[in-house]
C-alpha atoms as a PDB file:
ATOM      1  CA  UNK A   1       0.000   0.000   0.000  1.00  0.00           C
ATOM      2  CA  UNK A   2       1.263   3.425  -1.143  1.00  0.00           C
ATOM      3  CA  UNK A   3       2.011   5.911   1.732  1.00  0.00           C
ATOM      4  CA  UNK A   4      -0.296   8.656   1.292  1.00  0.00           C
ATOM      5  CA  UNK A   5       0.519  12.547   0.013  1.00  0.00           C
ATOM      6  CA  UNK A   6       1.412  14.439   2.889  1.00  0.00           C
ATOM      7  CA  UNK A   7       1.827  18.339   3.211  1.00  0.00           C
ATOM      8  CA  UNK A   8       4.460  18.192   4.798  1.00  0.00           C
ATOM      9  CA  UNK A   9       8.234  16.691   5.422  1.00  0.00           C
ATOM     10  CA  UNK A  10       8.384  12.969   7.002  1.00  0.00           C
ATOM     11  CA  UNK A  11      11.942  14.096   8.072  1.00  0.00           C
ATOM     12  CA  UNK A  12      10.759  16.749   9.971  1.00  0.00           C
ATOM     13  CA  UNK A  13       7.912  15.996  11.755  1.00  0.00           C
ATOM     14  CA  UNK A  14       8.671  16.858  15.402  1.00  0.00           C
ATOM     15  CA  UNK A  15       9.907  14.390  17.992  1.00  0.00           C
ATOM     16  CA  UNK A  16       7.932  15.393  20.625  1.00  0.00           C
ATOM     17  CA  UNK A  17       4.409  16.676  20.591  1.00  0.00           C
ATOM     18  CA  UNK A  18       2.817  17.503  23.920  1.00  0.00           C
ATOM     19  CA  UNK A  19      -1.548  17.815  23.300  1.00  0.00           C
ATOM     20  CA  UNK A  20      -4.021  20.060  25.266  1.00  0.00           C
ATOM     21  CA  UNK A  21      -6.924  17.505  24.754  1.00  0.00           C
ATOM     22  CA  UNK A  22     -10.590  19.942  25.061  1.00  0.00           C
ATOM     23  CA  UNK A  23     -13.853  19.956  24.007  1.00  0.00           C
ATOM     24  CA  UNK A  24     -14.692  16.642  25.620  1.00  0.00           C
ATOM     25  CA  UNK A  25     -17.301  18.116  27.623  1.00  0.00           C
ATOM     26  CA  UNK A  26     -18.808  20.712  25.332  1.00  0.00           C
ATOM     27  CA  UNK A  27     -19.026  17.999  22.406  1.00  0.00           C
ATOM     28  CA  UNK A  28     -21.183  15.595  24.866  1.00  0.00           C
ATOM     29  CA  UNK A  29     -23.426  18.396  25.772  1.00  0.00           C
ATOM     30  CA  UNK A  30     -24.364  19.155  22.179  1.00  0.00           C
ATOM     31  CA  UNK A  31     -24.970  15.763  21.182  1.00  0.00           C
ATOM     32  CA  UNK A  32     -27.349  16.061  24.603  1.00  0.00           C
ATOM     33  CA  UNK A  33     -25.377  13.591  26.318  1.00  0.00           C
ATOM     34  CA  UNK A  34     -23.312  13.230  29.740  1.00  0.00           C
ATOM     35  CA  UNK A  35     -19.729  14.788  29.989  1.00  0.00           C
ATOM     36  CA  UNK A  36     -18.714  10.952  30.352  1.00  0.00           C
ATOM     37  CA  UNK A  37     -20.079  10.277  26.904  1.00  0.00           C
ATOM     38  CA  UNK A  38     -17.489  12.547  25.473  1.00  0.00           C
ATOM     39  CA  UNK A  39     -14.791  11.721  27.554  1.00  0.00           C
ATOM     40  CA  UNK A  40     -15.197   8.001  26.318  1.00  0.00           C
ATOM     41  CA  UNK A  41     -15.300   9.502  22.615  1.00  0.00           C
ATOM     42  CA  UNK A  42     -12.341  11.395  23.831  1.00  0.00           C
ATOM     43  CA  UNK A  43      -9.892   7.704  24.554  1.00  0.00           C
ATOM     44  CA  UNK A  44     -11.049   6.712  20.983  1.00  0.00           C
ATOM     45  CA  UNK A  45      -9.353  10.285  19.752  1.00  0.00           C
ATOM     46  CA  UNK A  46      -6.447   9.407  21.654  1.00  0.00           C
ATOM     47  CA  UNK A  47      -6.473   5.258  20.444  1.00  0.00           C
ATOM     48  CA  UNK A  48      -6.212   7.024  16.447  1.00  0.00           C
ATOM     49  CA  UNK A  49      -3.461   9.498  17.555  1.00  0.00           C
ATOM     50  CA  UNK A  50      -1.108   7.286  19.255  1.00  0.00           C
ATOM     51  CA  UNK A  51      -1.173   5.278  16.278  1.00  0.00           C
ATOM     52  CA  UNK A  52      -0.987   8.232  13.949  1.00  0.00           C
ATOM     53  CA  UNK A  53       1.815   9.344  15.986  1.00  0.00           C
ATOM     54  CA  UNK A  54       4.042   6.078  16.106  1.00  0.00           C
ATOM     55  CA  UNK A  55       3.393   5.861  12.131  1.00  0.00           C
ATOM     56  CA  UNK A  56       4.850   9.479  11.705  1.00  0.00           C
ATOM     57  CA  UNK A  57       7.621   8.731  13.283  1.00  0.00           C
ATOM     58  CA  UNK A  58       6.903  10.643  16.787  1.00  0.00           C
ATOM     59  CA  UNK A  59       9.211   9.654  19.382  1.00  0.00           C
ATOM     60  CA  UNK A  60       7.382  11.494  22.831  1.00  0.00           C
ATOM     61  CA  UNK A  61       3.412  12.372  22.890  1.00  0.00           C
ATOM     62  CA  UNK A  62       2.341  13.884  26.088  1.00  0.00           C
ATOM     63  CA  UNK A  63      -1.345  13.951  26.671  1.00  0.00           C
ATOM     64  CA  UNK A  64      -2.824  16.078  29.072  1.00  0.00           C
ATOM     65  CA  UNK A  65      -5.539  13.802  30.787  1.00  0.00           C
ATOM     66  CA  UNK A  66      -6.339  15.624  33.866  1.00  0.00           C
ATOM     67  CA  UNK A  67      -5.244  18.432  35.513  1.00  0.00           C
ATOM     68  CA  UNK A  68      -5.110  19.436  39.891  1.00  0.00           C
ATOM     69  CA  UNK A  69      -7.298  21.889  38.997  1.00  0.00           C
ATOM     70  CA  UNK A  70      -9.812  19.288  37.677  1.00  0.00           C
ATOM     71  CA  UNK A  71     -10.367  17.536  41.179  1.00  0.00           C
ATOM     72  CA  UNK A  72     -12.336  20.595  41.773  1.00  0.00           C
ATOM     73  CA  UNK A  73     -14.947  19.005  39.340  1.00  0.00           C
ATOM     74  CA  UNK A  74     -18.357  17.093  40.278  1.00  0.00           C
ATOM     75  CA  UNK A  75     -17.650  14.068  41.838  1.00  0.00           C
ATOM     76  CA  UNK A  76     -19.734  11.980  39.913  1.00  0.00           C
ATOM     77  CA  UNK A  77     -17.428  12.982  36.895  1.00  0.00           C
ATOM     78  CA  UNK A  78     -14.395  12.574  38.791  1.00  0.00           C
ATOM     79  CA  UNK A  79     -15.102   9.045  39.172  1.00  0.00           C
ATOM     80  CA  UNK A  80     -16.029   8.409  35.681  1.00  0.00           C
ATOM     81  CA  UNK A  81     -12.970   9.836  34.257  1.00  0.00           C
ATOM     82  CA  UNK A  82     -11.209   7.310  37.031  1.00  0.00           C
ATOM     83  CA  UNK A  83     -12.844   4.704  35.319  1.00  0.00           C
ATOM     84  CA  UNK A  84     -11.917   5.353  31.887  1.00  0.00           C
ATOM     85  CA  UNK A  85      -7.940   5.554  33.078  1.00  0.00           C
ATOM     86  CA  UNK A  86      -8.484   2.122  34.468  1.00  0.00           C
ATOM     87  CA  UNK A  87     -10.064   0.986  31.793  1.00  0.00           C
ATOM     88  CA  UNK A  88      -8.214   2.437  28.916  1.00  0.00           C
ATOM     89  CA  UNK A  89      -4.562   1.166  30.012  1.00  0.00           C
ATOM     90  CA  UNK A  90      -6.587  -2.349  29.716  1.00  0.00           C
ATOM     91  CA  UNK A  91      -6.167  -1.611  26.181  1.00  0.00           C
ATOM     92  CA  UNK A  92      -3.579  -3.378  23.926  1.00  0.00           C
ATOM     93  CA  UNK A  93      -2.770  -0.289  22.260  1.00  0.00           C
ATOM     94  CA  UNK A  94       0.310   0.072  23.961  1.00  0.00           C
ATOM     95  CA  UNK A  95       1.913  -3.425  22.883  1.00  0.00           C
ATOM     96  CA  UNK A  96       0.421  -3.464  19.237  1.00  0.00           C
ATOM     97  CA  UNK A  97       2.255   0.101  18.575  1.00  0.00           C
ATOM     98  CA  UNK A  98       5.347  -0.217  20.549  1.00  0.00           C
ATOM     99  CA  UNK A  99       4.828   2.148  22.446  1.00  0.00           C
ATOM    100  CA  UNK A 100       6.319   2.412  26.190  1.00  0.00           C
ATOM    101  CA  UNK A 101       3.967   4.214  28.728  1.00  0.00           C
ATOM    102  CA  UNK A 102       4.758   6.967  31.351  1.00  0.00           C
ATOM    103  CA  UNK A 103       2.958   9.351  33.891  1.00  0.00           C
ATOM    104  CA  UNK A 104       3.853  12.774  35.270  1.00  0.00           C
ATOM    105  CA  UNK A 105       1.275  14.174  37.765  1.00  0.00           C
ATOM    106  CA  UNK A 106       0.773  14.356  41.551  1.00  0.00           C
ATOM    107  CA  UNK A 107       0.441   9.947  42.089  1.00  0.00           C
ATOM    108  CA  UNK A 108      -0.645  10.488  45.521  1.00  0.00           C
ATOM    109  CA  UNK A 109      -4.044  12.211  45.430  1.00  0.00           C
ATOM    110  CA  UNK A 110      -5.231   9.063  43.219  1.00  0.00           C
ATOM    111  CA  UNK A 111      -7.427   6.490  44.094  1.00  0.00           C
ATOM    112  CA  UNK A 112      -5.109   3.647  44.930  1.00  0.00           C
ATOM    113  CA  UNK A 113      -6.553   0.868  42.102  1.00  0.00           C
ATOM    114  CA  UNK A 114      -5.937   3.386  39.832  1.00  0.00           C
ATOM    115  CA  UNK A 115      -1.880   4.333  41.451  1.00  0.00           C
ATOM    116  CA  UNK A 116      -1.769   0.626  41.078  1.00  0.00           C
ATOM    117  CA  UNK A 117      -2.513  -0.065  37.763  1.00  0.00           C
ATOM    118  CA  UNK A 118      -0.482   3.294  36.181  1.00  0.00           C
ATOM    119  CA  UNK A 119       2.425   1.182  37.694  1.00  0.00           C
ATOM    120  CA  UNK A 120       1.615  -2.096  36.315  1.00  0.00           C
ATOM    121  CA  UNK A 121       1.077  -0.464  32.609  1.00  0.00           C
ATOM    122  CA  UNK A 122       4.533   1.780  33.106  1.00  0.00           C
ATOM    123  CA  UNK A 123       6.661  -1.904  33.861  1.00  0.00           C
ATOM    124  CA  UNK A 124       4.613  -3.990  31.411  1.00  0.00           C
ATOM    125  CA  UNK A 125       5.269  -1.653  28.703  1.00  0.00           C
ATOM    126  CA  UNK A 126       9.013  -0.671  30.109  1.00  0.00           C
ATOM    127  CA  UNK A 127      10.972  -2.485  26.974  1.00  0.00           C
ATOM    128  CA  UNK A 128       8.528  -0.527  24.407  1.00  0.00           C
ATOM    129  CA  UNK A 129      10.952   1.443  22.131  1.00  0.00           C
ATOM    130  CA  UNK A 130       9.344   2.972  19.416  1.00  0.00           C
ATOM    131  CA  UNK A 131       7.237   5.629  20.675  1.00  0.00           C
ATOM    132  CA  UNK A 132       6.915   6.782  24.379  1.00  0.00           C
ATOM    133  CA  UNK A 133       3.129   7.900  25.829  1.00  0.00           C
ATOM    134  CA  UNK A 134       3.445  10.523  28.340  1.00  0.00           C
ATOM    135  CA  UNK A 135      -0.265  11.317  30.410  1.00  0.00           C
ATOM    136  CA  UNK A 136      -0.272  14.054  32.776  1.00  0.00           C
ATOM    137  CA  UNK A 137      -2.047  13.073  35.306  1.00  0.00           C
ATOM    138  CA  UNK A 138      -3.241  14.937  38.591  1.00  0.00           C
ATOM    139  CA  UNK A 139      -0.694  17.690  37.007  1.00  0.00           C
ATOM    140  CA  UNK A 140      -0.157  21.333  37.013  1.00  0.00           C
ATOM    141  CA  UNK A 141       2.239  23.207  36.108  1.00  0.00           C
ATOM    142  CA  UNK A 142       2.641  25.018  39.158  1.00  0.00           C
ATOM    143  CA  UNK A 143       2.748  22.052  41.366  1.00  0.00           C
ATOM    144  CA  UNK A 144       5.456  20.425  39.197  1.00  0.00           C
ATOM    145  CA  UNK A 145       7.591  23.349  39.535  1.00  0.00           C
ATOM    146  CA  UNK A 146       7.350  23.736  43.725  1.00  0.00           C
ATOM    147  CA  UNK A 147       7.872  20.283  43.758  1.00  0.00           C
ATOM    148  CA  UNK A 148      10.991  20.563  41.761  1.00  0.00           C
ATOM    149  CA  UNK A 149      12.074  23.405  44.744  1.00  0.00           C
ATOM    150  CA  UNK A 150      11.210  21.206  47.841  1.00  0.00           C
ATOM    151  CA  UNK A 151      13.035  17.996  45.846  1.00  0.00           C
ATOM    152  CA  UNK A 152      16.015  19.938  45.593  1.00  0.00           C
ATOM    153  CA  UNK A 153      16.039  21.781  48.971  1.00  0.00           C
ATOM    154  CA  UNK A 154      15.546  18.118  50.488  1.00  0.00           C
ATOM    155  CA  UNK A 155      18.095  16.703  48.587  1.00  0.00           C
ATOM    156  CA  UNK A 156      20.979  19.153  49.514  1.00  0.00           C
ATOM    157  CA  UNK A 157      19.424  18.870  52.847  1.00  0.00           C
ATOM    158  CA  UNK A 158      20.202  15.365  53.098  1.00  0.00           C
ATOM    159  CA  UNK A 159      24.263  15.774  50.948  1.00  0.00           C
ATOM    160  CA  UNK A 160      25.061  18.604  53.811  1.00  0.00           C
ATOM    161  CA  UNK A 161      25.385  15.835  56.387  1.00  0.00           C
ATOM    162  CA  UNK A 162      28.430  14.595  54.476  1.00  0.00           C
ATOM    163  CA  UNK A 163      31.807  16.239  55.601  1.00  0.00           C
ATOM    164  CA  UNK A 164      31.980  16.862  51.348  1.00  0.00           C
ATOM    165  CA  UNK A 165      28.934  19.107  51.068  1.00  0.00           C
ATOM    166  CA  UNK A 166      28.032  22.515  52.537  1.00  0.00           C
ATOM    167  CA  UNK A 167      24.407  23.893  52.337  1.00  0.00           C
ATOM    168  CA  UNK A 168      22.760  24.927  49.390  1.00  0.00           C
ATOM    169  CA  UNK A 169      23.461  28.456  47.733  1.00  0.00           C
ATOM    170  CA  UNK A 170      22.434  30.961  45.434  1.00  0.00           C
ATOM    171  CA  UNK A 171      25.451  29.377  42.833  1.00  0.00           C
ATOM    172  CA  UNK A 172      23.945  25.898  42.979  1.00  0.00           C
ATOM    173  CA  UNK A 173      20.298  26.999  41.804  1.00  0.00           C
ATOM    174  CA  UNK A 174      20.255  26.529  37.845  1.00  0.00           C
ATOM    175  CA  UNK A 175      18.430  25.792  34.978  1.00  0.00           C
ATOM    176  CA  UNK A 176      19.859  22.765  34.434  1.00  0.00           C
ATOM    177  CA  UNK A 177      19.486  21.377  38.364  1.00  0.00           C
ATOM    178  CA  UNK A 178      15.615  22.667  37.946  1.00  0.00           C
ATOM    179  CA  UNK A 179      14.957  20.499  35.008  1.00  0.00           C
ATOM    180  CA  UNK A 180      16.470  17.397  36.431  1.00  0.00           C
ATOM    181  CA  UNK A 181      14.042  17.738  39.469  1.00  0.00           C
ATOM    182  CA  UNK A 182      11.506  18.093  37.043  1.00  0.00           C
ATOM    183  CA  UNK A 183       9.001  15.298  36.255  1.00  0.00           C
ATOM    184  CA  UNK A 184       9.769  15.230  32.330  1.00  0.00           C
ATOM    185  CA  UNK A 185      13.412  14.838  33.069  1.00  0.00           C
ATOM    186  CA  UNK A 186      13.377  11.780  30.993  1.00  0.00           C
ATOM    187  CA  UNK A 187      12.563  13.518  28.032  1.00  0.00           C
ATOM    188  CA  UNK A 188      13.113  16.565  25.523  1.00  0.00           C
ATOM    189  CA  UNK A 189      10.983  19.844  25.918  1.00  0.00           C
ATOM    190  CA  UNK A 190       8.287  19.517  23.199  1.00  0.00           C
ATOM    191  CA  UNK A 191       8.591  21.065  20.117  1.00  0.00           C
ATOM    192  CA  UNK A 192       4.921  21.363  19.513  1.00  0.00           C
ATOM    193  CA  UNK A 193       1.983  21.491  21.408  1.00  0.00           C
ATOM    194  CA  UNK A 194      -1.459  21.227  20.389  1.00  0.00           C
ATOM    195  CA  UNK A 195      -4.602  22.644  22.024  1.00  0.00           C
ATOM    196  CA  UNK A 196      -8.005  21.439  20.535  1.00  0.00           C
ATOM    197  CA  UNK A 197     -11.787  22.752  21.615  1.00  0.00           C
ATOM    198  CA  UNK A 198     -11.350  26.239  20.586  1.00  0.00           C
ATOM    199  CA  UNK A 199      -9.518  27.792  23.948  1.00  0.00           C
ATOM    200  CA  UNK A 200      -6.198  30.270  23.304  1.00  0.00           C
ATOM    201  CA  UNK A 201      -4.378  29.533  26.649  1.00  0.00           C
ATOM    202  CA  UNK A 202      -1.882  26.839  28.490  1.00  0.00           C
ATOM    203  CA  UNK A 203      -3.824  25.745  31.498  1.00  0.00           C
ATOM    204  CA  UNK A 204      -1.173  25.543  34.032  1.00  0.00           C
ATOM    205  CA  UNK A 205       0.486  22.479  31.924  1.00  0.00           C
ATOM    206  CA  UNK A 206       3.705  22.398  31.190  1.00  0.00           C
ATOM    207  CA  UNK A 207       5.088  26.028  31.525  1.00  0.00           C
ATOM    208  CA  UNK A 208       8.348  25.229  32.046  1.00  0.00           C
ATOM    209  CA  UNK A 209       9.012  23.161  29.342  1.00  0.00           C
ATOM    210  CA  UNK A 210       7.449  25.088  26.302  1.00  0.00           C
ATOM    211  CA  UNK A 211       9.737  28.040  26.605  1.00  0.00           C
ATOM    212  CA  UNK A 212      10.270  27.566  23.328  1.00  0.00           C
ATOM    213  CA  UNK A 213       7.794  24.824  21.719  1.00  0.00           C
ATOM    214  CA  UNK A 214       5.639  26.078  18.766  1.00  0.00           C
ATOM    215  CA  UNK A 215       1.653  26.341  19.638  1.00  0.00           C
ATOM    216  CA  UNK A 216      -1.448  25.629  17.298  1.00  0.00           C
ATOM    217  CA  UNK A 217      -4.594  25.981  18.668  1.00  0.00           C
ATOM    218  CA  UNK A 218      -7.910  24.979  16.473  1.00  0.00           C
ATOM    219  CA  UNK A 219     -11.506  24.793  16.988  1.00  0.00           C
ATOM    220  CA  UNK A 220     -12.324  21.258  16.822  1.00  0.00           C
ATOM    221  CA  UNK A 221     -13.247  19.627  19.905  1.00  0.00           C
ATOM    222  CA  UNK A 222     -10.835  16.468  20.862  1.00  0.00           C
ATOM    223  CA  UNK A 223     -13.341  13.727  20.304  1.00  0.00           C
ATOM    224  CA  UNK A 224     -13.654  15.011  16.729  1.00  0.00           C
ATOM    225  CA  UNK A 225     -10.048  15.348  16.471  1.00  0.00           C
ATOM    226  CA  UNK A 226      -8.614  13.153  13.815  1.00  0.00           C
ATOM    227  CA  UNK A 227      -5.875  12.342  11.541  1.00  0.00           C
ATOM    228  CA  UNK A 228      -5.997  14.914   9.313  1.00  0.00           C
ATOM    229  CA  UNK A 229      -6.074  17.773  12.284  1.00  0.00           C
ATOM    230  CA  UNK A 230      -2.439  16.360  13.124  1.00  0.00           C
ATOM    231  CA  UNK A 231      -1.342  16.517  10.072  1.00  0.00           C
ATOM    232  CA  UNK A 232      -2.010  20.275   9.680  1.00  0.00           C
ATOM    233  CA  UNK A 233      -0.732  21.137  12.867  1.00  0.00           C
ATOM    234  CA  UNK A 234       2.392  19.237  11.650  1.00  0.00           C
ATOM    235  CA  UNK A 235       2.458  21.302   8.623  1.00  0.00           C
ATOM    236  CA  UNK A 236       1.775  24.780  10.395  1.00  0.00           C
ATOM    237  CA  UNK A 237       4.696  23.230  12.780  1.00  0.00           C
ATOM    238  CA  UNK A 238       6.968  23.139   9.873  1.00  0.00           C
ATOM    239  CA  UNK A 239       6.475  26.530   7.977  1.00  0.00           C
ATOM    240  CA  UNK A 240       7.684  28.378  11.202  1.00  0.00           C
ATOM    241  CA  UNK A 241      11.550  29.279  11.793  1.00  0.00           C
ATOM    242  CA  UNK A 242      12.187  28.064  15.475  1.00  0.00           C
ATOM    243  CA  UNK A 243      14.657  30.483  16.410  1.00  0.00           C
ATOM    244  CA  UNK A 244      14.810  29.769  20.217  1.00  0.00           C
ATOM    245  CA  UNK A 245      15.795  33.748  20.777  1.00  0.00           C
ATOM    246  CA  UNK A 246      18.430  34.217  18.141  1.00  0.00           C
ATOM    247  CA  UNK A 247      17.647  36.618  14.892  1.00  0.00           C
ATOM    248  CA  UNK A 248      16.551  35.585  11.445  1.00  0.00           C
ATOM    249  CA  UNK A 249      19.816  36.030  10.125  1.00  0.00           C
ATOM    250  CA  UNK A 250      21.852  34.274  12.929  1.00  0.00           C
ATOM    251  CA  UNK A 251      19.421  31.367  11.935  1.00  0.00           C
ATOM    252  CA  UNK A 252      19.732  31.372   8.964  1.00  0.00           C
ATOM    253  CA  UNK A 253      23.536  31.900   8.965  1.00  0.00           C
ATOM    254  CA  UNK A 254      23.900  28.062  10.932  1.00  0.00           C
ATOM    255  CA  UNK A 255      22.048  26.397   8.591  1.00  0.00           C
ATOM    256  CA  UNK A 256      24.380  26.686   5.863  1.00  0.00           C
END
């Protein structure tokens, strides 16, 4: 089977793509159904786009599955979006595509069947090599980052007890010690992240690590998201110049 015509470059579709996934809600509602309705149309969207994904080539996709803020939400909701994490890491998805799976998020504040079973699906799938699922999980931003501080204050805490180590200074505090204490230490800052449903801001996620990513934001609500959606954000991804701070020219200058 021939590989289909795509607007854009196979060698440079981005290696790590980090998703805003909205609209789950809103599209239930007008289809007069529960919110739960669309967040179950919502782990179909995200069954088509891992695979999408691991086809293109993409070597990190970090899904943004539910946030600290959201524990503020109904609790009837709360429990049904529980059950769809439990149920959805029941699904093969991960083996059939290779792909290994990871969680960032506060672990603690979840209901221990479901801490439980994130751990199972994160060993079984530990050898996985060809594309790596990231779900953010009981995650903010905000909380990532102060826990980040405490980590580091603790650990430096614990070093000055050794004759080698004094306590921790102004000198010691850098970017590169505050990504290492952060909970995507594993992997590269995205290069693109994608918000669907229609909203123009971050949502507390991942504000350290998109310094410099590229954003695309469209109207379609995640449940409705589909192939073709990624495959223009792709292509909007690749007729920018990422200049990371540095001037057109400079640019333009190192890639000759």
């Amino acid at each position: 089977m021939a590989e289909p015509n795509y607007n854009f470059d196979m060698e440079r579709v981005p290696q790590h793509i980090a998703m805003i996934m909205d609209g789950n809600g809103r599209w239930a509602t007008e289809r007069h159904q529960p919110r739960s309705y669309g967040h179950q149309a919502g782990v179909d969207t995200v069954r088509r786009i891992t695979s999408e994904c691991v086809r293109l080539g993409v070597k990190y996709l970090t899904l943004y599955t539910f946030s600290t803020e959201n524990w503020s939400r109904p609790a009837d909701e709360i429990s049904a979006l529980m059950g769809l994490v439990l149920s959805s890491l029941e699904d093969e998805i991960f083996m059939k595509n290779n792909v290994r799976f990871r969680v960032i998020g506060d672990r603690q504040r979840l209901p221990e069947a479901v801490q439980q079973k994130l751990r199972e699906t994160e060993e079984h799938t530990a050898a996985n090599s060809a594309m790596t699922m990231v779900v953010a999980l009981s995650y903010s931003a905000r909380w990532e980052i102060t826990q980040a501080v405490k980590d580091i204050i603790n650990e430096h805490e614990n070093q000055a007890e050794q004759p080698s180590h004094g306590p921790l200074t102004t000198a010691d505090i850098t970017e590169d010690l505050i990504s290492k204490h952060m909970q995507t230490s594993f992997m590269p800052d995205p290069d693109l992240l994608i918000r669907t449903g229609g909203e123009l801001r971050i949502s507390n996620y991942l504000l350290w690590q998109i310094a410099y990513s590229e954003l695309y934001f469209c109207d379609t609500y995640w449940p409705d998201f589909n192939e073709a959606d990624l495959h223009k954000a792709i292509e909007s991804y690749q007729n920018r110049q990422r200049r990371f701070g540095k001037t057109e020219a400079q640019v333009e200058e190192e890639s000759k």
